[in-house]
C-alpha atoms as a PDB file:
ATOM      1  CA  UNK A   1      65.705  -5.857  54.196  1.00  0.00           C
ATOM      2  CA  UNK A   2      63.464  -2.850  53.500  1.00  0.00           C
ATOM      3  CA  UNK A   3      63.917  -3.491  49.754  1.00  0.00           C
ATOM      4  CA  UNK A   4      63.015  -7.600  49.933  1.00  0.00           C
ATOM      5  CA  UNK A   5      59.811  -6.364  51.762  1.00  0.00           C
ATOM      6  CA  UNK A   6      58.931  -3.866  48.860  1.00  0.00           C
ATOM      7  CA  UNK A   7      59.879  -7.120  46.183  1.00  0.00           C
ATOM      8  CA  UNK A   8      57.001  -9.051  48.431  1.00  0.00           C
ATOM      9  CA  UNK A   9      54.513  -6.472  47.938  1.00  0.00           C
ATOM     10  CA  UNK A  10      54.740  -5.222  45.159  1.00  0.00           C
ATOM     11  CA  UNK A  11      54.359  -8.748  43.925  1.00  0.00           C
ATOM     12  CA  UNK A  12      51.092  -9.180  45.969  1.00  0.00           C
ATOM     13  CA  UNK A  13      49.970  -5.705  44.792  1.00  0.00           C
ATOM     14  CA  UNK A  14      50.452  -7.040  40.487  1.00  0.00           C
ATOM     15  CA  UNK A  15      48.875 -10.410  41.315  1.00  0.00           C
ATOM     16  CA  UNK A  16      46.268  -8.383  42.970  1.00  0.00           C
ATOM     17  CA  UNK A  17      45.909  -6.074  40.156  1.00  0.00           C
ATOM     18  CA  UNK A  18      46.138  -8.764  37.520  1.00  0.00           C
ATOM     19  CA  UNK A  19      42.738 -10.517  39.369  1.00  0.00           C
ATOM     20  CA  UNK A  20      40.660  -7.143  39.427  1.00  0.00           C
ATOM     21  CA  UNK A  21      41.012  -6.599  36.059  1.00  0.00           C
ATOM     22  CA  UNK A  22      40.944 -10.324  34.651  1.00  0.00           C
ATOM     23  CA  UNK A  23      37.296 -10.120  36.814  1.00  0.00           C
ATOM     24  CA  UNK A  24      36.452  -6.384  35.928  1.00  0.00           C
ATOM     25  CA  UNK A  25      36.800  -7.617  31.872  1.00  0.00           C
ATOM     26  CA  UNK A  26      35.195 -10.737  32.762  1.00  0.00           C
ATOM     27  CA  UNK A  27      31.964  -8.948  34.269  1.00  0.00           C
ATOM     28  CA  UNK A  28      32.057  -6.664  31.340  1.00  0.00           C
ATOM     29  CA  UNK A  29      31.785  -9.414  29.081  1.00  0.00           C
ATOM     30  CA  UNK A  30      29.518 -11.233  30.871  1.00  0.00           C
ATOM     31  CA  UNK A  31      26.930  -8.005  31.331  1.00  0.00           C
ATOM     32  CA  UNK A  32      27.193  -7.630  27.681  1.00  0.00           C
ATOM     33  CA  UNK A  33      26.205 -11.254  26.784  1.00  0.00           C
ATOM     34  CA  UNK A  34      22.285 -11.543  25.780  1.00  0.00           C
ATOM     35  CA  UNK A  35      20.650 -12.845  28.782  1.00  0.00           C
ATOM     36  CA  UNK A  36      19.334 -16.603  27.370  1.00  0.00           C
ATOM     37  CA  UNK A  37      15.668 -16.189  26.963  1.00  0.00           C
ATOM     38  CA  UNK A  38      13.638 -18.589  29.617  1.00  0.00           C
ATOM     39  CA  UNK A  39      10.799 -19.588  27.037  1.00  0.00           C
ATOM     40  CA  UNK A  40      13.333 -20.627  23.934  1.00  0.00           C
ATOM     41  CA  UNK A  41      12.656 -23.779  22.675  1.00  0.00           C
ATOM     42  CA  UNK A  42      14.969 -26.755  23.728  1.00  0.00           C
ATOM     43  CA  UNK A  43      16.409 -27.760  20.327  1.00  0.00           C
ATOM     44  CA  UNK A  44      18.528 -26.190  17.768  1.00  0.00           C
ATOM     45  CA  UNK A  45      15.866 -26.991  15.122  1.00  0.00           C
ATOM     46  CA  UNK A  46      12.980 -26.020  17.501  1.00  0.00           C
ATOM     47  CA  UNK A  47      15.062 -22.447  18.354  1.00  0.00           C
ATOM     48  CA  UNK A  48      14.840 -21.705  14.337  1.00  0.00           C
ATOM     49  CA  UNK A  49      10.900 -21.504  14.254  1.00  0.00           C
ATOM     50  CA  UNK A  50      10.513 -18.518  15.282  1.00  0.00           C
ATOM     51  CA  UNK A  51       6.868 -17.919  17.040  1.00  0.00           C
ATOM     52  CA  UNK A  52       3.660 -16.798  14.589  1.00  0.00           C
ATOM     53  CA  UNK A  53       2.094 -13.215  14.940  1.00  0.00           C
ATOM     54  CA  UNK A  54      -1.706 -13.491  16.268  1.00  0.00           C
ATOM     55  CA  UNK A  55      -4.348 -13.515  13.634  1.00  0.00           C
ATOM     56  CA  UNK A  56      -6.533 -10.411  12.821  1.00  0.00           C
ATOM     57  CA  UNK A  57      -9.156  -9.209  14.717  1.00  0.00           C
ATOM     58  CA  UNK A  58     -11.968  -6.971  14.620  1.00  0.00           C
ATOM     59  CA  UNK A  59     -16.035  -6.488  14.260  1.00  0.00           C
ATOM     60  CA  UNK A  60     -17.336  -8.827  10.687  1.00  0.00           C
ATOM     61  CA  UNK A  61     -15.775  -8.684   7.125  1.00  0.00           C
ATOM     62  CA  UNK A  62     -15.219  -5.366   4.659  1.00  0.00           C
ATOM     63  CA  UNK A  63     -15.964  -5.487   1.433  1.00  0.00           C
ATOM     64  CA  UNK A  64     -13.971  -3.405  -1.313  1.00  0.00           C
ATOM     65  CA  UNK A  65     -15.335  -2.507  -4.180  1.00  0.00           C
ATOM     66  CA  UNK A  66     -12.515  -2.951  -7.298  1.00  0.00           C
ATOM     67  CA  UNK A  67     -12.012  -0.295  -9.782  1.00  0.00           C
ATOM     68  CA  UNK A  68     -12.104  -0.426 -13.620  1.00  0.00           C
ATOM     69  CA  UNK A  69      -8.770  -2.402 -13.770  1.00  0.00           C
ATOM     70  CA  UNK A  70     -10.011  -4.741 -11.164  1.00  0.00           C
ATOM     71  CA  UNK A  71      -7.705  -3.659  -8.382  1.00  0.00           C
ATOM     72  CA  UNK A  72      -8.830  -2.561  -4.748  1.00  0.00           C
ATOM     73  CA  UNK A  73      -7.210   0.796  -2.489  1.00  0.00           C
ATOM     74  CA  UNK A  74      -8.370   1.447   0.474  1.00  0.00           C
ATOM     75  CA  UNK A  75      -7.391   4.258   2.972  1.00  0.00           C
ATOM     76  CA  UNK A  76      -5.184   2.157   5.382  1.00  0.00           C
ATOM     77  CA  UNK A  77      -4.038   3.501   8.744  1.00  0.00           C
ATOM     78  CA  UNK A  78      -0.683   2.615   9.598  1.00  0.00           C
ATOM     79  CA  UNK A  79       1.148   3.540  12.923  1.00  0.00           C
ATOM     80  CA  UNK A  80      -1.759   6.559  13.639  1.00  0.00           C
ATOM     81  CA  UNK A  81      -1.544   7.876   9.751  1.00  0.00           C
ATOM     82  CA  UNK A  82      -4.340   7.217   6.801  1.00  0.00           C
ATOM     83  CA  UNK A  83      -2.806   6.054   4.012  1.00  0.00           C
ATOM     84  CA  UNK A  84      -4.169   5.183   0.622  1.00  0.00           C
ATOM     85  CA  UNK A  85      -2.982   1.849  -0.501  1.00  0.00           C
ATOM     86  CA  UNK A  86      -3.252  -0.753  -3.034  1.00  0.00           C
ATOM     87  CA  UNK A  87      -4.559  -4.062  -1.754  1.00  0.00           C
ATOM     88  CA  UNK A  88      -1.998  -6.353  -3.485  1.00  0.00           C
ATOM     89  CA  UNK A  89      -2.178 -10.374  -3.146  1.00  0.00           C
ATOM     90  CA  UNK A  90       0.883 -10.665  -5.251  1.00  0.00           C
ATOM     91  CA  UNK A  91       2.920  -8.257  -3.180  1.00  0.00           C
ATOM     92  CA  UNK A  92       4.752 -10.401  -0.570  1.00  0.00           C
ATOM     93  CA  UNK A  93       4.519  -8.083   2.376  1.00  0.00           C
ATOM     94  CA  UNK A  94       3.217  -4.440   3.225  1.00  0.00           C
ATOM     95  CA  UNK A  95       5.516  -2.239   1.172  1.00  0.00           C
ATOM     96  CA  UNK A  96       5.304   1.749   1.692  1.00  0.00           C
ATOM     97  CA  UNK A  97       6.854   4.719  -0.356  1.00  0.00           C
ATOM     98  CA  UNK A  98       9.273   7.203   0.862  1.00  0.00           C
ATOM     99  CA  UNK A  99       6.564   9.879   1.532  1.00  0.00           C
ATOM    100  CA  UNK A 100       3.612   7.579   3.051  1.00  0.00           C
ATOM    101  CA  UNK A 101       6.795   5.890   5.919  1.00  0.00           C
ATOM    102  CA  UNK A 102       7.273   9.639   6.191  1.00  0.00           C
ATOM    103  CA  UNK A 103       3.747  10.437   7.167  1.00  0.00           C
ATOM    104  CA  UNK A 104       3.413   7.602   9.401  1.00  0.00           C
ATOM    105  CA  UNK A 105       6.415   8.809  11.565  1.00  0.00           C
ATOM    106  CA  UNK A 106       9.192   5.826   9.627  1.00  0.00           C
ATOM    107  CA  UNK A 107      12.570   7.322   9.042  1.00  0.00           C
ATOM    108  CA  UNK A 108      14.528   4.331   8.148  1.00  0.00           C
ATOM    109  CA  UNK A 109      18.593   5.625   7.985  1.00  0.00           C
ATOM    110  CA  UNK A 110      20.464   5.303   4.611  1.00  0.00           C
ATOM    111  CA  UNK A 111      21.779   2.137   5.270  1.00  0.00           C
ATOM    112  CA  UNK A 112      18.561   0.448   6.000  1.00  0.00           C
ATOM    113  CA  UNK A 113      18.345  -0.025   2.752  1.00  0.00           C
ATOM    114  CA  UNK A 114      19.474  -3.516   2.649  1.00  0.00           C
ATOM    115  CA  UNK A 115      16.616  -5.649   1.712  1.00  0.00           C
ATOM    116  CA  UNK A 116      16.886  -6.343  -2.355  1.00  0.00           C
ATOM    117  CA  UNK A 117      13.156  -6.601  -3.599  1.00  0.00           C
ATOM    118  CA  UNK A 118      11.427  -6.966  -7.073  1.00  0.00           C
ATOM    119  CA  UNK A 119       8.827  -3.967  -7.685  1.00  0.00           C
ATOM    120  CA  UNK A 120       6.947  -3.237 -10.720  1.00  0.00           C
ATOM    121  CA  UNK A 121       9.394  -0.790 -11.761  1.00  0.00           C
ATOM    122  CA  UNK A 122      12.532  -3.498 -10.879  1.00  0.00           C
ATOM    123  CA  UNK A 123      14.660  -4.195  -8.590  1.00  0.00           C
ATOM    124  CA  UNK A 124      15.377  -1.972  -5.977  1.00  0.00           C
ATOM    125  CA  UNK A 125      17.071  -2.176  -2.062  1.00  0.00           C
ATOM    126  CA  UNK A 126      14.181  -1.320   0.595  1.00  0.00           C
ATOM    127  CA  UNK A 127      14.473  -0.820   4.711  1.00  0.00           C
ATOM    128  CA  UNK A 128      12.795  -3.412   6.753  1.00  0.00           C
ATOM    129  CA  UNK A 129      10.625  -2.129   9.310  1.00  0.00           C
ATOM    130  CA  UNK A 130       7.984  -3.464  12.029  1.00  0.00           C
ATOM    131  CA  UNK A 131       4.527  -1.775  12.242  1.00  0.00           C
ATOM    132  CA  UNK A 132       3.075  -1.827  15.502  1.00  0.00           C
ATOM    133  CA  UNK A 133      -0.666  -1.676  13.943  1.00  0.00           C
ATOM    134  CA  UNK A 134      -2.352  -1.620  10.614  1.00  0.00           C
ATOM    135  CA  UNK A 135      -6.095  -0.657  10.347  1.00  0.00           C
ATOM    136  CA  UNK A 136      -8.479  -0.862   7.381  1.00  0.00           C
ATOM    137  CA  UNK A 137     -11.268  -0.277   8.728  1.00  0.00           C
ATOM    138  CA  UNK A 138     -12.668  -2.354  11.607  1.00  0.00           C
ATOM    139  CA  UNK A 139     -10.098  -4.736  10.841  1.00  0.00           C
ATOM    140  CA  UNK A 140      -6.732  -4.475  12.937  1.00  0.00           C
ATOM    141  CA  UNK A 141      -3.332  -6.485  12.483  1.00  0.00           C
ATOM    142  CA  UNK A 142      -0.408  -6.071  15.306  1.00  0.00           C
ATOM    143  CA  UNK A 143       3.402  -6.744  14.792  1.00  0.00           C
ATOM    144  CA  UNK A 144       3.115  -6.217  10.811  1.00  0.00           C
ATOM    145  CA  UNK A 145       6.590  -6.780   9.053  1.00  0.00           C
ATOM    146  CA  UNK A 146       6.883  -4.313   6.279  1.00  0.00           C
ATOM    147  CA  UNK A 147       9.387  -2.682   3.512  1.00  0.00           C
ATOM    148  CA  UNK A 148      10.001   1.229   3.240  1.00  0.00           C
ATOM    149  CA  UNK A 149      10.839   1.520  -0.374  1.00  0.00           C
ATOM    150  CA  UNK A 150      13.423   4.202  -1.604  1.00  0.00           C
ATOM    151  CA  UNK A 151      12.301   8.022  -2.924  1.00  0.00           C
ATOM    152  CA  UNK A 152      10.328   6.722  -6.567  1.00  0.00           C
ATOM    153  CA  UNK A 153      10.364   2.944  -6.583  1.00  0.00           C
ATOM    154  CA  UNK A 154       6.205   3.313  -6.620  1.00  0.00           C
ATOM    155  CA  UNK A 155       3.954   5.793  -6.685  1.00  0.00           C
ATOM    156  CA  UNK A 156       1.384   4.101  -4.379  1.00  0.00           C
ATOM    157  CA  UNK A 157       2.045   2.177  -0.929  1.00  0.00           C
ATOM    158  CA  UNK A 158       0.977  -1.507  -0.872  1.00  0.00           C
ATOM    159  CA  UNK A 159      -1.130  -3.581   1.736  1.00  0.00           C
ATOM    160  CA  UNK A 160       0.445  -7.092   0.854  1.00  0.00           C
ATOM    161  CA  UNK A 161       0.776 -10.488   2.418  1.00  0.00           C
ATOM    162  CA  UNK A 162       2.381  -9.914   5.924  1.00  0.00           C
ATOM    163  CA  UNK A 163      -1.179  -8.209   6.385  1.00  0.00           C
ATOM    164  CA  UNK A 164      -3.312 -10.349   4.348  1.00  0.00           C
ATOM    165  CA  UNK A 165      -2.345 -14.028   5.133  1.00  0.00           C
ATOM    166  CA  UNK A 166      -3.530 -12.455   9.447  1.00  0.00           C
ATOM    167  CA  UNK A 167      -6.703 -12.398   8.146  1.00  0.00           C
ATOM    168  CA  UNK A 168      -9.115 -15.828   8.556  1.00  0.00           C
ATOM    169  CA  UNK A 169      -9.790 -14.749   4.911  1.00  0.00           C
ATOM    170  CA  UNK A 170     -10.366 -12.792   1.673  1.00  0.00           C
ATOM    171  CA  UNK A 171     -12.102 -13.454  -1.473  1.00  0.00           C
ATOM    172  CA  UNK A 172     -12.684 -11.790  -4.911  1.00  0.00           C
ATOM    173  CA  UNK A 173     -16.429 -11.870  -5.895  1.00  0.00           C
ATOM    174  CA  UNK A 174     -17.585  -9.840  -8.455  1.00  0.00           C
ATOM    175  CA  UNK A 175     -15.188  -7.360  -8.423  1.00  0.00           C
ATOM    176  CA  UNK A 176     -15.312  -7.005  -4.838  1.00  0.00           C
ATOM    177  CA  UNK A 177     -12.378  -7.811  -2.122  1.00  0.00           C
ATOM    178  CA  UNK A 178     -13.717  -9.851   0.914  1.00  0.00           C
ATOM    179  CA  UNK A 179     -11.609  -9.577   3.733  1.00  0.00           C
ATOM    180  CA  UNK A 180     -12.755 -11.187   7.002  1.00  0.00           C
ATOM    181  CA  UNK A 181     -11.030 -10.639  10.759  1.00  0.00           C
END
């Protein structure tokens, strides 16, 4: 009789045993799930746009003056460090060497380098990076998408399109860059 009563139990204790951990996992997978944002969009198609940075702002426009070759740098300061950059409409987003990420405290790991871009000196793989600010002058852009490119790819860092297309607007006149908060 003793034995039938240990059969009983121990088949209560597995059963038991069986529910903590079906519910332990369970728990684990649900506190590992990404909590479902309250402000997403309703649709599938809506869910896809993903929501526009703010614009630019800052105190009246800067003017650059361009150069013999007709191109415009201008010391840029980018997450706290001043960085001398080329002001480059054709340049797609805000692309910085090696050294100038380095000075601005951006370490992107090895494989970062993911992001296959065209440079003037060909195709190379770059890190993708956020910038919390970038300043030229009294002109300031937040949440600026940017490209660390690898050790020699350029020799100057570029303030590009992810910047420029914040702004209300720029303009070349007379060899001088516009740019307007």
């Amino acid at each position: 009789m003793l034995v039938d009563v240990f059969k009983f139990a121990g088949r209560i204790i597995i059963v038991a045993l069986a529910v903590i951990l079906v519910a332990a996992k369970g728990f684990e997978a649900f506190r590992k799930a990404p909590e479902p944002s309250r402000a997403a969009p309703p649709t599938a198609e809506a869910a896809l746009i993903r929501a526009a940075p703010g614009p630019a702002f800052g105190s009246g426009p800067m003017t650059l003056n361009g150069d013999r070759a007709g191109q415009f740098q201008a010391d840029v300061v980018v997450e706290g460090a001043t960085l001398r950059m080329l002001v480059d409409t054709g340049a797609y987003s805000v692309a910085l060497t090696a050294e100038d990420a380095e000075r601005a405290g951006i370490h992107p790991f090895p494989s970062d380098y993911n992001q296959q871009v065209n440079t003037a000196n060909g195709v190379v793989m770059a890190a993708k990076t956020d910038l919390r600010e970038v300043s030229l002058g009294q002109i300031h852009v937040r949440d600026v998408s940017s490209l660390v490119l690898p050790r020699g790819a350029a020799r100057i860092s570029l303030l590009g399109m992810t910047f420029l297309k914040r702004l209300s607007g720029f303009q070349v006149v007379d060899n001088r860059l516009v740019l307007t908060p």
